[in-house]
N, C-alpha and C. Protein backbone atom coordinates (compact mmCIF):
# COMPACT_ATOMS: atom_id res chain seq x y z
N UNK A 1 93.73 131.39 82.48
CA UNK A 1 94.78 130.52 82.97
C UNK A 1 95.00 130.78 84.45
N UNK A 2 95.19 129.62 85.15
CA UNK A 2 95.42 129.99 86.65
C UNK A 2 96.82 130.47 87.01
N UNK A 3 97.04 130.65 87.79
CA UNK A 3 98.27 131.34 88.22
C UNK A 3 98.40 130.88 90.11
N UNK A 4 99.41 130.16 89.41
CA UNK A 4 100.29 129.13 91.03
C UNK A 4 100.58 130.30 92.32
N UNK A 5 100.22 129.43 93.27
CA UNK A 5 100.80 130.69 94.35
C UNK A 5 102.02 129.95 94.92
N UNK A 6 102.73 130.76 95.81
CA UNK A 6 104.46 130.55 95.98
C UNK A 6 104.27 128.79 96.28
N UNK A 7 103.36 128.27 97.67
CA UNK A 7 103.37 127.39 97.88
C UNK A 7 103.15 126.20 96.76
N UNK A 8 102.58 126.62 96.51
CA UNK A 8 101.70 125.64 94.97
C UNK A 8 103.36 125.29 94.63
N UNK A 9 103.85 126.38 94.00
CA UNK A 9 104.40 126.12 93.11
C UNK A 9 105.85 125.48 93.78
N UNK A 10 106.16 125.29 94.66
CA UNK A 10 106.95 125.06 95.62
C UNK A 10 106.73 123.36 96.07
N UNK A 11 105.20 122.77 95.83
CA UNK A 11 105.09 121.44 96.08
C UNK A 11 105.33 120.70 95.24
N UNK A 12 104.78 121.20 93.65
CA UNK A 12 104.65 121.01 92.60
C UNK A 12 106.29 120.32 92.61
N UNK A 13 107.30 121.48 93.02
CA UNK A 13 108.76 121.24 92.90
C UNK A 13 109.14 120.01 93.22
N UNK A 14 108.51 120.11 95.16
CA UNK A 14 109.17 119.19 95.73
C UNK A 14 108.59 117.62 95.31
N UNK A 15 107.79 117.91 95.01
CA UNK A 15 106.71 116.23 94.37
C UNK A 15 107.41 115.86 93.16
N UNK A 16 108.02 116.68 92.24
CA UNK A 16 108.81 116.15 91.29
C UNK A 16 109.95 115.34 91.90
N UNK A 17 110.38 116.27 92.55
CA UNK A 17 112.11 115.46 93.08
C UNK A 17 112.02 114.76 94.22
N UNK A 18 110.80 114.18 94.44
CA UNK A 18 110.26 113.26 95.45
C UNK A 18 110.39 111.67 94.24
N UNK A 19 109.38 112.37 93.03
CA UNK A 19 109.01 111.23 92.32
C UNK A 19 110.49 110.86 91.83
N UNK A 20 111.37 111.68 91.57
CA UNK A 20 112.95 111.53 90.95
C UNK A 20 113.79 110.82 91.85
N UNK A 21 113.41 110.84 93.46
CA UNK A 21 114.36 110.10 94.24
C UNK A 21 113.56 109.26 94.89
N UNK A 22 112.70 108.85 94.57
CA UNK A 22 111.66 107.60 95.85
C UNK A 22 112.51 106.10 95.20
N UNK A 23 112.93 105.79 95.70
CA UNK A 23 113.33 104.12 95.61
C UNK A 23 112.46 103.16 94.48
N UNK A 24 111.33 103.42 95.32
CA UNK A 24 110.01 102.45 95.34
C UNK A 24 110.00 102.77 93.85
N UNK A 25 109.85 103.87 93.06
CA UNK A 25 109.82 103.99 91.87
C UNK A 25 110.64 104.11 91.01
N UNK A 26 111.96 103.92 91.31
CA UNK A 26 112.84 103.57 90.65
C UNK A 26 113.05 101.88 90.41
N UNK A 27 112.78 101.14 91.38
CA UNK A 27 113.03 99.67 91.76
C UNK A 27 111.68 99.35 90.36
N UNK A 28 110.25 100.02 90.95
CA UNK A 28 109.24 99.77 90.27
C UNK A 28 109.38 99.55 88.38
N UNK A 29 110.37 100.90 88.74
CA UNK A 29 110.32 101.38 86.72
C UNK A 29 111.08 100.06 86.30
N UNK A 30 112.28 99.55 87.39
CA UNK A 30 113.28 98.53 86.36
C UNK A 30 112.81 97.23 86.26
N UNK A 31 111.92 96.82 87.30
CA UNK A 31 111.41 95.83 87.06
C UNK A 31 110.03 96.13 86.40
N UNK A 32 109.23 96.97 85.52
CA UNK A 32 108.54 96.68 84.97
C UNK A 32 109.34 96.79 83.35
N UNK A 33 110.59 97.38 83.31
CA UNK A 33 110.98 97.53 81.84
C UNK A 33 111.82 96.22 81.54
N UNK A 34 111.99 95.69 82.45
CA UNK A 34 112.38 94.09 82.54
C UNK A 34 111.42 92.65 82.32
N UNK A 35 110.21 92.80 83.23
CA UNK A 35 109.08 92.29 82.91
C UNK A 35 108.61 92.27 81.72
N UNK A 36 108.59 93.84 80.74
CA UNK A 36 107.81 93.83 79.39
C UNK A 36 108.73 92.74 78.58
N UNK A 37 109.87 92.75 79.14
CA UNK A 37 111.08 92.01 77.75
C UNK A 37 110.96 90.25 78.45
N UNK A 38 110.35 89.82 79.34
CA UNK A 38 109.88 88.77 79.48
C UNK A 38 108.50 88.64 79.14
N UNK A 39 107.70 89.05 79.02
CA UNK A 39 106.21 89.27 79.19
C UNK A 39 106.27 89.29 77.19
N UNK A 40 107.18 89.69 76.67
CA UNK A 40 107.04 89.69 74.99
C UNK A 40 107.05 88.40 74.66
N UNK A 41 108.52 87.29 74.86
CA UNK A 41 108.86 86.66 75.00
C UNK A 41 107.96 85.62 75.14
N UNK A 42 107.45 85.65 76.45
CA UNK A 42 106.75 84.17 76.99
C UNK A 42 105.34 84.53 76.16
N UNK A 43 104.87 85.76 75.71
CA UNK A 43 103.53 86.25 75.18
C UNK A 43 103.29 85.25 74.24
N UNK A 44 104.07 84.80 73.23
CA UNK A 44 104.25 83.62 71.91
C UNK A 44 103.53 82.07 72.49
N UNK A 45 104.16 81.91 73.63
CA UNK A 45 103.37 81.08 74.05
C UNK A 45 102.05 80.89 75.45
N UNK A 46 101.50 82.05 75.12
CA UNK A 46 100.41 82.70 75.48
C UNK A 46 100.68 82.59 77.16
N UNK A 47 101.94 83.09 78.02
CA UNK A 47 101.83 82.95 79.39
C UNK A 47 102.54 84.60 79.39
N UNK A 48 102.27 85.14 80.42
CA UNK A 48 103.07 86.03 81.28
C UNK A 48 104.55 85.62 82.04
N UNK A 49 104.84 86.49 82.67
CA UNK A 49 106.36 86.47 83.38
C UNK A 49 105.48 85.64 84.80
N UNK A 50 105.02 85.76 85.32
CA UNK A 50 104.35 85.63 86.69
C UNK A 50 103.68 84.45 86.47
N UNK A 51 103.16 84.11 85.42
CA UNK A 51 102.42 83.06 84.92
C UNK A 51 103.60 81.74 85.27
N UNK A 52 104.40 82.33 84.02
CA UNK A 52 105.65 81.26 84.01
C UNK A 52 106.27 80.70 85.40
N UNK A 53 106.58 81.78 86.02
CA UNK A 53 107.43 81.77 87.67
C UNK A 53 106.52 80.86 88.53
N UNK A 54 104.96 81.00 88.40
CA UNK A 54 104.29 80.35 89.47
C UNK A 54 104.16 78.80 88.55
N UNK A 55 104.08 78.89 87.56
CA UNK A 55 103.88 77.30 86.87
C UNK A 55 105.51 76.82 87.40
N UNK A 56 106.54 77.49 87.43
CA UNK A 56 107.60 77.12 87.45
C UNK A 56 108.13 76.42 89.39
N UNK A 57 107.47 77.51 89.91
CA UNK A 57 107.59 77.10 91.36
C UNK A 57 106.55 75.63 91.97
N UNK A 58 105.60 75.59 91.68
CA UNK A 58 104.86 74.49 91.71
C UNK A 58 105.31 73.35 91.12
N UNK A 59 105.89 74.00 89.97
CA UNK A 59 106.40 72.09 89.55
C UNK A 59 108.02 71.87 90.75
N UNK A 60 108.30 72.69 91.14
CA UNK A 60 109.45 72.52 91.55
C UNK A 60 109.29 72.00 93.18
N UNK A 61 108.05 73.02 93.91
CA UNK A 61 107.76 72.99 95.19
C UNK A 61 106.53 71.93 95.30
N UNK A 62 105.81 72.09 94.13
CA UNK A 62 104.25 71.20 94.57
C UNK A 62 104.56 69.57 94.94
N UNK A 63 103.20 69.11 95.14
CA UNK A 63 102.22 69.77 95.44
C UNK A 63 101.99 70.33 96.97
N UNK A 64 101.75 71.67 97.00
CA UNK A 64 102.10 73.08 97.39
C UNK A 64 101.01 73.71 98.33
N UNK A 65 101.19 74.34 99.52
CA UNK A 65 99.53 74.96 100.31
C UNK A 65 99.99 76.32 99.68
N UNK A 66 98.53 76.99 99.08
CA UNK A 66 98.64 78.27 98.58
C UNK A 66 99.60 79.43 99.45
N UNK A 67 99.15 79.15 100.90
CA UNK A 67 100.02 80.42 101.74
C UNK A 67 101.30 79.93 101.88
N UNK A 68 101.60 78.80 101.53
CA UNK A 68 103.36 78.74 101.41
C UNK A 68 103.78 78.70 100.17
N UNK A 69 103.00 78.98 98.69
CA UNK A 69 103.68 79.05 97.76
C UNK A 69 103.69 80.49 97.66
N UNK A 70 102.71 81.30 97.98
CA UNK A 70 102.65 83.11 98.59
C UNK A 70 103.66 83.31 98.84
N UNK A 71 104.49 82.77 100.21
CA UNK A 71 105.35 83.62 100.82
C UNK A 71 106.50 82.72 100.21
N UNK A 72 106.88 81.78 99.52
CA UNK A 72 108.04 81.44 98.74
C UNK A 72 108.08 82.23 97.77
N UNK A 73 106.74 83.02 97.20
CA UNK A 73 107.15 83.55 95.79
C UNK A 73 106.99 85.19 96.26
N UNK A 74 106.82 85.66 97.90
CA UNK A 74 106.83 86.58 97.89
C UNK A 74 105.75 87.85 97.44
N UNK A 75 104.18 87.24 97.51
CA UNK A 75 103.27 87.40 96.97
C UNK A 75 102.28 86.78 98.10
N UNK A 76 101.18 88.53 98.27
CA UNK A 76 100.22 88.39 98.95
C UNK A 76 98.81 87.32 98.28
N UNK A 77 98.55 86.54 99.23
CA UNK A 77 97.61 85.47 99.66
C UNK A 77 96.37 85.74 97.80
N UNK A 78 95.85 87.22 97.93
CA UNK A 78 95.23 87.81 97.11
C UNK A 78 95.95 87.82 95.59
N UNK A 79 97.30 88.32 95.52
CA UNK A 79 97.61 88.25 94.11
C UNK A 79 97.73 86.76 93.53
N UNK A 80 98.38 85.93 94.74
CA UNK A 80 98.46 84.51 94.10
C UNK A 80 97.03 83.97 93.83
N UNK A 81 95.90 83.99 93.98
CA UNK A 81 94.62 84.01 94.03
C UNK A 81 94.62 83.93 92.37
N UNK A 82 94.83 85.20 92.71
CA UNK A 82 94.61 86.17 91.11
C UNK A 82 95.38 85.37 89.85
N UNK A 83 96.59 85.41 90.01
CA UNK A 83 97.33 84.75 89.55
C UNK A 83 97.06 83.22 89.21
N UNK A 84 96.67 82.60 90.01
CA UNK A 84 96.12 81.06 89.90
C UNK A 84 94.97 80.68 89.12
N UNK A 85 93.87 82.06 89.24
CA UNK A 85 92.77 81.60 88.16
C UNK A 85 93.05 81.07 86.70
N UNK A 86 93.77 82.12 86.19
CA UNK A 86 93.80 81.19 84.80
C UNK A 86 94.78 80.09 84.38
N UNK A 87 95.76 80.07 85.33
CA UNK A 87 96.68 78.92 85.41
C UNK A 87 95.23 77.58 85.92
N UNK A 88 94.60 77.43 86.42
CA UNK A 88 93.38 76.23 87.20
C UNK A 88 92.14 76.16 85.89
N UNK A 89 92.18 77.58 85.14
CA UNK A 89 91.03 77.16 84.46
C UNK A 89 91.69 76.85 82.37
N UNK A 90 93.25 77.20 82.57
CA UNK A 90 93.78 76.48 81.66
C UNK A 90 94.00 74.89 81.59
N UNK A 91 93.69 74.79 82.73
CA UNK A 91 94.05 73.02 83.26
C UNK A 91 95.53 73.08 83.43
N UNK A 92 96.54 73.71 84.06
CA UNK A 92 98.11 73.85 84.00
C UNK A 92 98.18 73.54 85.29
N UNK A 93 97.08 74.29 86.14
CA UNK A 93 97.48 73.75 87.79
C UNK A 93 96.10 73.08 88.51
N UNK A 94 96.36 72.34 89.23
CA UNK A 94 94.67 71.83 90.05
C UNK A 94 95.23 72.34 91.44
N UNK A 95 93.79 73.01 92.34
CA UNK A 95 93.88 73.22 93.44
C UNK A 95 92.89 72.05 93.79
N UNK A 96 93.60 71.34 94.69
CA UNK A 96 92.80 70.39 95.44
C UNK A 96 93.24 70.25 96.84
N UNK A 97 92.14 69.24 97.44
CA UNK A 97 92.36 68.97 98.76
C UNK A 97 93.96 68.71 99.71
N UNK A 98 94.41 69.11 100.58
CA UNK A 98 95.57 69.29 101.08
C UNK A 98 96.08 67.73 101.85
N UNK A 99 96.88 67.90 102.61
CA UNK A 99 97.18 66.77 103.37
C UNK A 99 96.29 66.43 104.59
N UNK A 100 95.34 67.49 104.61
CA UNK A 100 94.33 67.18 105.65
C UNK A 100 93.17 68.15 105.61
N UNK A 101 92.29 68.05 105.99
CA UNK A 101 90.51 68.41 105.61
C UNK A 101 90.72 69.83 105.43
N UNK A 102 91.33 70.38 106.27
CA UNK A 102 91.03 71.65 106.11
C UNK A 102 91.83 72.52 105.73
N UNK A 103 93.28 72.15 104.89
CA UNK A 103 94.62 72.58 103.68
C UNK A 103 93.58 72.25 102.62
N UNK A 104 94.40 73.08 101.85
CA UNK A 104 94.28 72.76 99.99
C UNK A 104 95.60 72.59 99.61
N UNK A 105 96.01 72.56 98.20
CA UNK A 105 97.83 72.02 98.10
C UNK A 105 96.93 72.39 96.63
N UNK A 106 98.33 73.01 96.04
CA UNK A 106 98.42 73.51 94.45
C UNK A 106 98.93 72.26 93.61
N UNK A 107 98.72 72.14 92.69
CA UNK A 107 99.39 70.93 91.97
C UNK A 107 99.53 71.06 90.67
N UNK A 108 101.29 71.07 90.20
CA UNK A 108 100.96 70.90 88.67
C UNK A 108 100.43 69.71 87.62
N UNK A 109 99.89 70.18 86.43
CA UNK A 109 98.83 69.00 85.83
C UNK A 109 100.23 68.40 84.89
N UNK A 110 100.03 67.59 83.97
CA UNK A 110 100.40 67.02 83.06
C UNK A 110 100.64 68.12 81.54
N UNK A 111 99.72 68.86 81.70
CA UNK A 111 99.23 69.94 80.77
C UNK A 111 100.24 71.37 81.01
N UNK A 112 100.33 71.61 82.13
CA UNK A 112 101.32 72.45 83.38
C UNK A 112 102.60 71.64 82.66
N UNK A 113 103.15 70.96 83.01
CA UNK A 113 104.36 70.21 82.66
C UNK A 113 104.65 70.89 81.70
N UNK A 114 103.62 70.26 80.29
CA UNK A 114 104.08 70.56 79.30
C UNK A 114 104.04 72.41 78.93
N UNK A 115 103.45 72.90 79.68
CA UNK A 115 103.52 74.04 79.17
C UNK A 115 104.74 74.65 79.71
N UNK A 116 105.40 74.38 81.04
CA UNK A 116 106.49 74.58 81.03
C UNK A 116 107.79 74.14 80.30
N UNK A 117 107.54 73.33 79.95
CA UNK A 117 108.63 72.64 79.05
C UNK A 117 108.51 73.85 77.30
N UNK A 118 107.24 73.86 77.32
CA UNK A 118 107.30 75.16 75.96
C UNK A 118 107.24 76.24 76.62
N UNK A 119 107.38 76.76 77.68
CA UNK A 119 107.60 78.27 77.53
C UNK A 119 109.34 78.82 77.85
N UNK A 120 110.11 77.35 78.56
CA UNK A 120 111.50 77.12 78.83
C UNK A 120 112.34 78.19 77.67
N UNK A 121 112.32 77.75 76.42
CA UNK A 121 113.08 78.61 75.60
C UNK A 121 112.51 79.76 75.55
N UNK A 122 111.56 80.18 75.58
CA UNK A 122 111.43 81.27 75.59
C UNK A 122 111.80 82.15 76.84
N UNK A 123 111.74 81.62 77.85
CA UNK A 123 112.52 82.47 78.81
C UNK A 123 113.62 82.45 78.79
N UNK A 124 114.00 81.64 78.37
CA UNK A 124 115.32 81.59 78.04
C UNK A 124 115.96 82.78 77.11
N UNK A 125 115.19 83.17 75.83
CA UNK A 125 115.73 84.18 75.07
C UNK A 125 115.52 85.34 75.64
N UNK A 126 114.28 85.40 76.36
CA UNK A 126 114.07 86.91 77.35
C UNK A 126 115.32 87.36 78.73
N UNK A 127 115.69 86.25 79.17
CA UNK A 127 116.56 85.93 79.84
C UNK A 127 118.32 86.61 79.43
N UNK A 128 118.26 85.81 78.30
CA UNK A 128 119.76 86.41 77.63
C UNK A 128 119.40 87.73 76.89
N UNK A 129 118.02 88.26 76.39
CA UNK A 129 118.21 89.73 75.69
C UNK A 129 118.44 90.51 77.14
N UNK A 130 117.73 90.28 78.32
CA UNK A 130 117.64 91.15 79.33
C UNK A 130 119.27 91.08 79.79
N UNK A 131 119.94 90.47 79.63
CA UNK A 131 121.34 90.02 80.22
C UNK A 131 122.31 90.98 79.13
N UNK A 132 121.94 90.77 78.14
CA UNK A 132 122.73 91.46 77.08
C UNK A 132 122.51 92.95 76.91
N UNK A 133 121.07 93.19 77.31
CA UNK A 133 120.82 94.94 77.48
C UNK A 133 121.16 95.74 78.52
N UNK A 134 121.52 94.70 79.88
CA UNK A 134 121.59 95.19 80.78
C UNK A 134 123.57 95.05 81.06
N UNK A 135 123.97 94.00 80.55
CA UNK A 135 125.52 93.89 80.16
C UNK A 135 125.74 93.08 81.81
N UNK A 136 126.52 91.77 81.25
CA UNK A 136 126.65 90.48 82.20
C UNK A 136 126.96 91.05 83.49
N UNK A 137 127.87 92.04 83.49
CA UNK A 137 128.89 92.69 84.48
C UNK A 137 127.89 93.23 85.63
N UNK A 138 126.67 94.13 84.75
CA UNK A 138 125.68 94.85 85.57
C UNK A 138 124.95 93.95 86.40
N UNK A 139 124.16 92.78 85.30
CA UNK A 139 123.38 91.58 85.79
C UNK A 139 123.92 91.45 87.37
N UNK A 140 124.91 90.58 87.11
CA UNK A 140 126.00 90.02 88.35
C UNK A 140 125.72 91.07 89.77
N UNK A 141 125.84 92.34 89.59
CA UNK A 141 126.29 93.60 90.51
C UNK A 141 124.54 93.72 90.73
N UNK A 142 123.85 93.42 90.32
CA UNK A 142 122.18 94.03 90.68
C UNK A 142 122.08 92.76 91.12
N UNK A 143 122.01 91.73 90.99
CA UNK A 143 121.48 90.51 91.47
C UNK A 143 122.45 90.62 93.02
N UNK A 144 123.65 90.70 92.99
CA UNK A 144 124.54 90.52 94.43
C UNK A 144 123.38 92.21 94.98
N UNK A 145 123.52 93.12 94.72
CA UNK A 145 123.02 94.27 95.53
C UNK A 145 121.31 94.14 95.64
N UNK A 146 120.77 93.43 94.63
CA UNK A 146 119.28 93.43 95.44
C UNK A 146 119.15 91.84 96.97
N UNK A 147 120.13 91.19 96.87
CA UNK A 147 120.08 89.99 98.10
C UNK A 147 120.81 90.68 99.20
N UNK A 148 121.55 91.78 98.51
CA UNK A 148 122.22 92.19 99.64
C UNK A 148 120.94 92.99 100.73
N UNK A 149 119.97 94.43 99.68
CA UNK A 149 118.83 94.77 99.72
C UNK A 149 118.43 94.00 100.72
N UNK A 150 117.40 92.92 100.03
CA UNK A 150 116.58 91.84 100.78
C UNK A 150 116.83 92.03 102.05
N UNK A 151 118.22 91.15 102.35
CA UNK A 151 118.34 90.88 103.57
C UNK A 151 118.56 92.04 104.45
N UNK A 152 119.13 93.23 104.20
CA UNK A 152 118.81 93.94 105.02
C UNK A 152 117.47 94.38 105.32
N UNK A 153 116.96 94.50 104.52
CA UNK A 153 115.44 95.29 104.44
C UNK A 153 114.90 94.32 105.73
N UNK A 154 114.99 92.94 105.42
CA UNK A 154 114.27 92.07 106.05
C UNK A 154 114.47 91.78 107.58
N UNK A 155 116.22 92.16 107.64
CA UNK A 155 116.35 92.24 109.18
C UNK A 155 115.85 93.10 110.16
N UNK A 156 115.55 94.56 109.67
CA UNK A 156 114.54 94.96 110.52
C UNK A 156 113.14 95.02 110.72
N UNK A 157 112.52 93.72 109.97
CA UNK A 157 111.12 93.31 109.84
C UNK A 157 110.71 92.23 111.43
């Protein structure tokens, strides 16, 4: 068995109560234990949380240039990429030609429509369990303190 020397055992410490107070992984943990209770939810009707949000922003914003539905949804150029493949090869979204030769513009299909229209209740129930686990009062107080977040974060960008 090895045997730690003072320093070792001294980083070991501080890397714990690094991982116990970093933001980034606290923010990380709540929105992925939030995500799974949407991600169950919309799973029934075979979409993701991210799935849903980008079918949801396109019908709302389209038809859409990929780098402005990115930075409306807050998502690098690459994940929306990612994200878009199987939404384009479900037939839910068409990427086609833009308002001019050299744009493209996202577009929801007919098929897209309807799949938003069936995955609606179901976010909907993920929506109110996450509201009810997390208790209305909290909801309210995290939603006002992460815009509050945002905007600061963002003013010194």
């Amino acid at each position: 068995m090895q045997t730690l020397s003072a320093p070792q055992t001294h980083a070991i410490a501080a890397a714990g109560l690094q991982r116990s107070a970093c933001t980034d992984a606290k923010a990380h943990q709540l929105a992925r234990v939030i995500r799974q209770q949407y991600d169950a939810e919309l799973g029934k009707v075979g979409l993701r949380i991210t799935q849903y949000r980008l079918l949801m922003e396109v019908l709302a914003h389209g038809p859409v240039r990929p780098c402005d539905l990115a930075e409306t949804m807050s998502l690098s150029p690459s994940t929306l990429t990612r994200t878009l493949r199987p939404l384009i090869s479900a037939g839910w979204v068409d990427l086609g030609p833009g308002s001019d030769g050299r744009t493209r513009s996202v577009r929801i299909t007919a098929a897209g429509r309807g799949k938003c229209a069936e995955g609606m209740p179901h976010w909907s129930v993920a929506q109110a369990k996450v509201h009810r686990l997390i208790g209305s009062r909290n909801v309210s107080a995290l939603h006002a303190l992460i815009g509050e977040c945002v905007t600061r974060i963002s003013a010194v960008e």
